[in-house]
Protein backbone atom coordinates (compact mmCIF):
# COMPACT_ATOMS: atom_id res chain seq x y z
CA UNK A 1 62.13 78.21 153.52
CA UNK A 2 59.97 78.45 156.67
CA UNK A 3 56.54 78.13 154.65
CA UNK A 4 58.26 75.34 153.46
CA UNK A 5 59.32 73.36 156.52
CA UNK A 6 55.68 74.26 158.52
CA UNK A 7 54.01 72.59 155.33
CA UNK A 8 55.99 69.62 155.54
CA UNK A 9 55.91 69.74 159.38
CA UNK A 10 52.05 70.07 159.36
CA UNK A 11 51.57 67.83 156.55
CA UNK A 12 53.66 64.66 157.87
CA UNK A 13 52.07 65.28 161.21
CA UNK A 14 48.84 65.33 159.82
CA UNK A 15 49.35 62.05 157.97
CA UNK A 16 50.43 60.32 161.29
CA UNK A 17 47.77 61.61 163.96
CA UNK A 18 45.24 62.95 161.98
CA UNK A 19 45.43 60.11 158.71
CA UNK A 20 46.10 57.29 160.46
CA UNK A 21 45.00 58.46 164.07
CA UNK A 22 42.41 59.40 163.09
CA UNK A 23 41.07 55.97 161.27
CA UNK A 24 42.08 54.64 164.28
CA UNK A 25 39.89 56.68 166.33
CA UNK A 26 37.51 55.43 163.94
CA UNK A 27 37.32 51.73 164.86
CA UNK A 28 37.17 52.33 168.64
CA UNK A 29 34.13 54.71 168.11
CA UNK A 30 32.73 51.47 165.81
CA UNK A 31 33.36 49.30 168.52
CA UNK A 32 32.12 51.26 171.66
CA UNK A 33 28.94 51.64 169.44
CA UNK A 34 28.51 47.89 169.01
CA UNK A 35 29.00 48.13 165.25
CA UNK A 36 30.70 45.94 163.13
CA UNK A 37 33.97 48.12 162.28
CA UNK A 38 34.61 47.86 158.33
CA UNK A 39 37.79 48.05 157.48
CA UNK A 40 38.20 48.99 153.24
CA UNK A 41 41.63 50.27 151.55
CA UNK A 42 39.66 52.98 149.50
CA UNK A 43 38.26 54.13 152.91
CA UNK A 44 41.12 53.98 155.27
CA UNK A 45 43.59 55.91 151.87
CA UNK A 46 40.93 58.57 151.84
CA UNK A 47 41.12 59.26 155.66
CA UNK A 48 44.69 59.27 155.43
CA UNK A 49 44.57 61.85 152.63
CA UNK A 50 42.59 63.89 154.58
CA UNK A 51 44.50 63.96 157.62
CA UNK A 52 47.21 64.82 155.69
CA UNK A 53 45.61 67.48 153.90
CA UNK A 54 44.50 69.08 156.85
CA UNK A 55 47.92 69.18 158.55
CA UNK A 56 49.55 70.99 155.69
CA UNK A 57 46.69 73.41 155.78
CA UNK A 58 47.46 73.84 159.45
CA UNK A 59 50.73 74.51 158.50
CA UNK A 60 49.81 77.16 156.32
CA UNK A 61 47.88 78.44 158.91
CA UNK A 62 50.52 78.00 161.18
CA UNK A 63 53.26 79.98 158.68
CA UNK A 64 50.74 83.07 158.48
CA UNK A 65 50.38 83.36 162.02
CA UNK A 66 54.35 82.99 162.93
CA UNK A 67 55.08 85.57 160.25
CA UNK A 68 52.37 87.91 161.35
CA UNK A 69 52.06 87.13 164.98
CA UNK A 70 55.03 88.47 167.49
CA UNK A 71 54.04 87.07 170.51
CA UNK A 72 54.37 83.36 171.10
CA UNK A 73 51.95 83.11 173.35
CA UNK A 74 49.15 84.60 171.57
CA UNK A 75 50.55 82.75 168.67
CA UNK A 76 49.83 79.75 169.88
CA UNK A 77 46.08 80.14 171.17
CA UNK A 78 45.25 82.06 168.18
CA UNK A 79 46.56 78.59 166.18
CA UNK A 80 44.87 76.30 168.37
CA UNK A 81 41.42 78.79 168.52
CA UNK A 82 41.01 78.53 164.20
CA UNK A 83 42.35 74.79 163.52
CA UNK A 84 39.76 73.66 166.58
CA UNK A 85 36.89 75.94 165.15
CA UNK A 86 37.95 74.30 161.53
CA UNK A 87 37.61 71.04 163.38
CA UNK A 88 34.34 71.78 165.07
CA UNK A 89 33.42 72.21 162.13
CA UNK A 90 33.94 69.10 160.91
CA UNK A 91 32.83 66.73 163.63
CA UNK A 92 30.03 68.70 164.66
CA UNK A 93 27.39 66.20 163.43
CA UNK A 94 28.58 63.26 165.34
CA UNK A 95 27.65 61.98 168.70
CA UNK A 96 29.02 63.61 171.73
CA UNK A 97 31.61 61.27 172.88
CA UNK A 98 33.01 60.78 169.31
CA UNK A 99 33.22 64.47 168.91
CA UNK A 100 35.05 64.80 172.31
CA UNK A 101 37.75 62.06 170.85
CA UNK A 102 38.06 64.17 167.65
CA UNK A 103 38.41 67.27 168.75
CA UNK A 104 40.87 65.84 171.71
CA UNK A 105 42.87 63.66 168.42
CA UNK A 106 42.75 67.03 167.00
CA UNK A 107 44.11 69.35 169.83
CA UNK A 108 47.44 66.79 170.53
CA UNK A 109 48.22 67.81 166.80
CA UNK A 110 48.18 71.36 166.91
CA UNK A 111 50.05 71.23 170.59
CA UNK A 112 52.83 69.22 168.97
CA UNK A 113 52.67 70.69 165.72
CA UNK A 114 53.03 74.38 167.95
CA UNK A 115 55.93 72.54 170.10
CA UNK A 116 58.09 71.80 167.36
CA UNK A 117 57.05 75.01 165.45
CA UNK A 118 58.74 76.70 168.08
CA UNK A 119 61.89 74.38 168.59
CA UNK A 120 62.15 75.04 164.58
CA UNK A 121 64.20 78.82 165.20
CA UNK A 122 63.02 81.96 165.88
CA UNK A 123 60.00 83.26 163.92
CA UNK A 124 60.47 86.39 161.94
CA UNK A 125 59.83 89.36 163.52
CA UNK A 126 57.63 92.28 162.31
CA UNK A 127 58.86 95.07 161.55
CA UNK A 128 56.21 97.04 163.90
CA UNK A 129 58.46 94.99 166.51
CA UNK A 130 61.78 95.48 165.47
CA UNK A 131 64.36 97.82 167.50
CA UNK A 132 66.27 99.83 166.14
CA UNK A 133 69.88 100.80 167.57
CA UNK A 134 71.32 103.87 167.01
């Protein structure tokens, strides 16, 4: 049930601020680079697949590390640490400025996708963690 709900949690995310947040991030950069922005339904479907695929890979990401993880804390910068590396990754060819907007699109997601992650219930605990009462 939980893989289930950080999939869907990662994935709609993903759709809304990486898809479509991201395409939009796409026509400023066009426009603060004095290019004609091009807008094509094949294009802007693609980028919104995308985005979507990464956020339910985020949220797998996201699963493994609440089921393996105990701390929140550590948790949480270990999530954002390997879904911005993953995004590094990906933007790393562009110009400065338009990497800084990705990788800033980028880090909102995983804060908010880490916010509600935590409002979702408590994650499960390992059983190195667990107390025992006698």
């Amino acid at each position: 049930m939980e893989l289930r709900s950080d999939l869907i949690r990662g994935a709609l995310l993903g759709l809304i601020i990486l898809g479509i947040g991201g395409r939009l991030v796409m026509r400023v950069i066009a426009h603060m680079e004095g290019r004609l922005p091009v807008f094509t339904p094949e294009g802007s479907i693609a980028v919104v697949f995308y985005g979507t695929l990464a956020g339910a890979f985020s949220g797998l990401i996201y699963y493994l590390l609440r089921r393996f993880v105990g701390k929140p804390w550590l948790r949480t910068a270990a999530f954002i640490a390997i879904c911005e590396l993953i995004s590094w990754r990906g933007v790393s060819g562009l110009l400065p400025l338009p990497q800084a907007m990705f990788m800033t699109l980028a880090l909102v997601y995983l804060v908010i996708v880490d916010v509600l992650g935590r409002r979702s219930g408590p994650s499960p605990v390992h059983p190195r963690e667990q107390i025992q009462t006698v």
